[in-house]
C-alpha atoms as a PDB file:
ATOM      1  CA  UNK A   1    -127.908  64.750 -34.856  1.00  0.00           C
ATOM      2  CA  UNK A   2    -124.348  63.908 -34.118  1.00  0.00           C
ATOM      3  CA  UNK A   3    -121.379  66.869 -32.772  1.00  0.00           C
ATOM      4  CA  UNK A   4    -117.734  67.314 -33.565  1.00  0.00           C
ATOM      5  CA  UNK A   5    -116.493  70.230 -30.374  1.00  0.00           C
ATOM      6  CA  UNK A   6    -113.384  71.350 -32.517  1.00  0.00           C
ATOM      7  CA  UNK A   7    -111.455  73.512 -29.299  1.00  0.00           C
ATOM      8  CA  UNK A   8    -108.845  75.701 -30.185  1.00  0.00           C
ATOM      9  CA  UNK A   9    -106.920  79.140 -28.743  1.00  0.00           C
ATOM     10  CA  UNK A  10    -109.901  80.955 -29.699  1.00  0.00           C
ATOM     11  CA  UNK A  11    -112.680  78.934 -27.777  1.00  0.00           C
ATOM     12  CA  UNK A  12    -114.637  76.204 -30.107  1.00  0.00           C
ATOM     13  CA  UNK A  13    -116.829  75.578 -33.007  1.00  0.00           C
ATOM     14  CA  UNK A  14    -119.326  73.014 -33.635  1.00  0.00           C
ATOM     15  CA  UNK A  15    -119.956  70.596 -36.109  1.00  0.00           C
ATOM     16  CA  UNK A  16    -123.291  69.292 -36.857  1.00  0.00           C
ATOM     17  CA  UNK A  17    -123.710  66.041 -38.724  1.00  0.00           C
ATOM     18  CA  UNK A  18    -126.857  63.822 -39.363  1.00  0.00           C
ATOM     19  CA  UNK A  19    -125.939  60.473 -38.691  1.00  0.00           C
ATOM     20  CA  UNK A  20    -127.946  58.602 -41.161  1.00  0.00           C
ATOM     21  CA  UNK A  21    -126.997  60.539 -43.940  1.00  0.00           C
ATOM     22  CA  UNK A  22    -123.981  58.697 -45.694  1.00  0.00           C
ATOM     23  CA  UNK A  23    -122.830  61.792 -47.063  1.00  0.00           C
ATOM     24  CA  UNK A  24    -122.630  63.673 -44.578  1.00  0.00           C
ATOM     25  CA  UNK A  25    -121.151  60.743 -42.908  1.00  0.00           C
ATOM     26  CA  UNK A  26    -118.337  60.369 -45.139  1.00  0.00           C
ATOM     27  CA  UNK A  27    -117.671  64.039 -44.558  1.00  0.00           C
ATOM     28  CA  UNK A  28    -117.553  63.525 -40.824  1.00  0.00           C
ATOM     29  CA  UNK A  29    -114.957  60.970 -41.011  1.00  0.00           C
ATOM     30  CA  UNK A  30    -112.837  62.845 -43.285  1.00  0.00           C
ATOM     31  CA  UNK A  31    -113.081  65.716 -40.891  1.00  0.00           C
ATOM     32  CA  UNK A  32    -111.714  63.369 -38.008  1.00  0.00           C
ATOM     33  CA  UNK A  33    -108.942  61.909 -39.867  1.00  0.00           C
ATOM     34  CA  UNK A  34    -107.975  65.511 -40.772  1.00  0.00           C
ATOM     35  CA  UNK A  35    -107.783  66.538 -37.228  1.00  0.00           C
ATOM     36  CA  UNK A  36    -106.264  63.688 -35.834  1.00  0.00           C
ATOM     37  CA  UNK A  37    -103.870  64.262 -38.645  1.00  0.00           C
ATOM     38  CA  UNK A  38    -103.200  67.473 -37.247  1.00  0.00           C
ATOM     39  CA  UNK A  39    -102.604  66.146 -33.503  1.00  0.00           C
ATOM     40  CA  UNK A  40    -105.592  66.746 -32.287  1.00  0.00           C
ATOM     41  CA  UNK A  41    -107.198  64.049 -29.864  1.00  0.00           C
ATOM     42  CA  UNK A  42    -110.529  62.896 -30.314  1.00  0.00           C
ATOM     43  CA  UNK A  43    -112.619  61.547 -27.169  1.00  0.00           C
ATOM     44  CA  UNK A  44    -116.734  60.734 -27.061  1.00  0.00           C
ATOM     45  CA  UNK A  45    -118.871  61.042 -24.015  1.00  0.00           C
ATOM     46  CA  UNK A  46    -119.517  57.783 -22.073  1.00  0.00           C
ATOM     47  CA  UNK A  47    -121.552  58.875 -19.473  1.00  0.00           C
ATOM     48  CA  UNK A  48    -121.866  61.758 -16.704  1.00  0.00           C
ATOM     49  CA  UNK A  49    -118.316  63.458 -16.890  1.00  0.00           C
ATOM     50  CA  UNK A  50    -116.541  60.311 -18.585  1.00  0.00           C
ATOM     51  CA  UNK A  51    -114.939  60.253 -21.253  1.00  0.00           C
ATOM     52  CA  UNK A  52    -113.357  58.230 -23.850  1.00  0.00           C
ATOM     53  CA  UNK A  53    -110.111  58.557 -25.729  1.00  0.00           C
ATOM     54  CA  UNK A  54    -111.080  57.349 -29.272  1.00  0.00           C
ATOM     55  CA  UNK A  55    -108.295  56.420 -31.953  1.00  0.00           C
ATOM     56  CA  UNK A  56    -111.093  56.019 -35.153  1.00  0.00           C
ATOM     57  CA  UNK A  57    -114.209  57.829 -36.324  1.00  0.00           C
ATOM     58  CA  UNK A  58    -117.096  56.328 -34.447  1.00  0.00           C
ATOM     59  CA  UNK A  59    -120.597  57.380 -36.531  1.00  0.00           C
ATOM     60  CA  UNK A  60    -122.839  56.344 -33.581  1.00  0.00           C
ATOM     61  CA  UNK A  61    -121.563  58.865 -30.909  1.00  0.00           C
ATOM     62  CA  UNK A  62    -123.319  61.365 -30.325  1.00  0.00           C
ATOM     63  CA  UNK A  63    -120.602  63.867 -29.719  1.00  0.00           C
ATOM     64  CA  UNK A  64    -117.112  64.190 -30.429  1.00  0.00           C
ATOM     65  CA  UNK A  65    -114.806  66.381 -28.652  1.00  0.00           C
ATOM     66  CA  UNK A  66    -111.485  67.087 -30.046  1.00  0.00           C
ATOM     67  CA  UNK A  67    -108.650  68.996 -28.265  1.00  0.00           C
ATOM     68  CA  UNK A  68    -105.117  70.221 -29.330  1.00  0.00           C
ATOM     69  CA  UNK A  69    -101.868  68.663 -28.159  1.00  0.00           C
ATOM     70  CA  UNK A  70    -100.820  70.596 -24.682  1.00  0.00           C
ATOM     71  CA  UNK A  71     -97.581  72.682 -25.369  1.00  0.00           C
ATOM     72  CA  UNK A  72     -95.346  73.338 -22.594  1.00  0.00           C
ATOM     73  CA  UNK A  73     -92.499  75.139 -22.082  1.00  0.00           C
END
């Protein structure tokens, strides 16, 4: 079972996807591109603590994190 992490200002939700169901898939990548849409960055675990910035929706990872854009000020 694959993982979106959506964080926002409230803490984060979870996602849960099967990965070999093409609907669901299909769902999954819509969700991404509507994130990223929304300038939220998308990274997947590569190993212990590492982490990769990803730019597309990736169905084999097993979790994706997404994070909003830092505001400063």
């Amino acid at each position: 079972m694959a993982t979106f992490v959506v964080m926002d200002h409230t803490g984060d939700s979870r996602q849960y996807f099967q990965a070999d169901d093409s609907e669901a898939l299909a769902l999954a990548e819509a969700r991404f591109k509507e994130l990223t849409s929304h300038g939220y960055t998308a990274a997947t675990r590569t190993g212990a603590g590492e982490a990769l910035i990803v730019k597309s929706f990736d169905p084999t990872a097993e979790e994706t994190l997404f994070y909003p854009r830092l505001v400063g000020g």
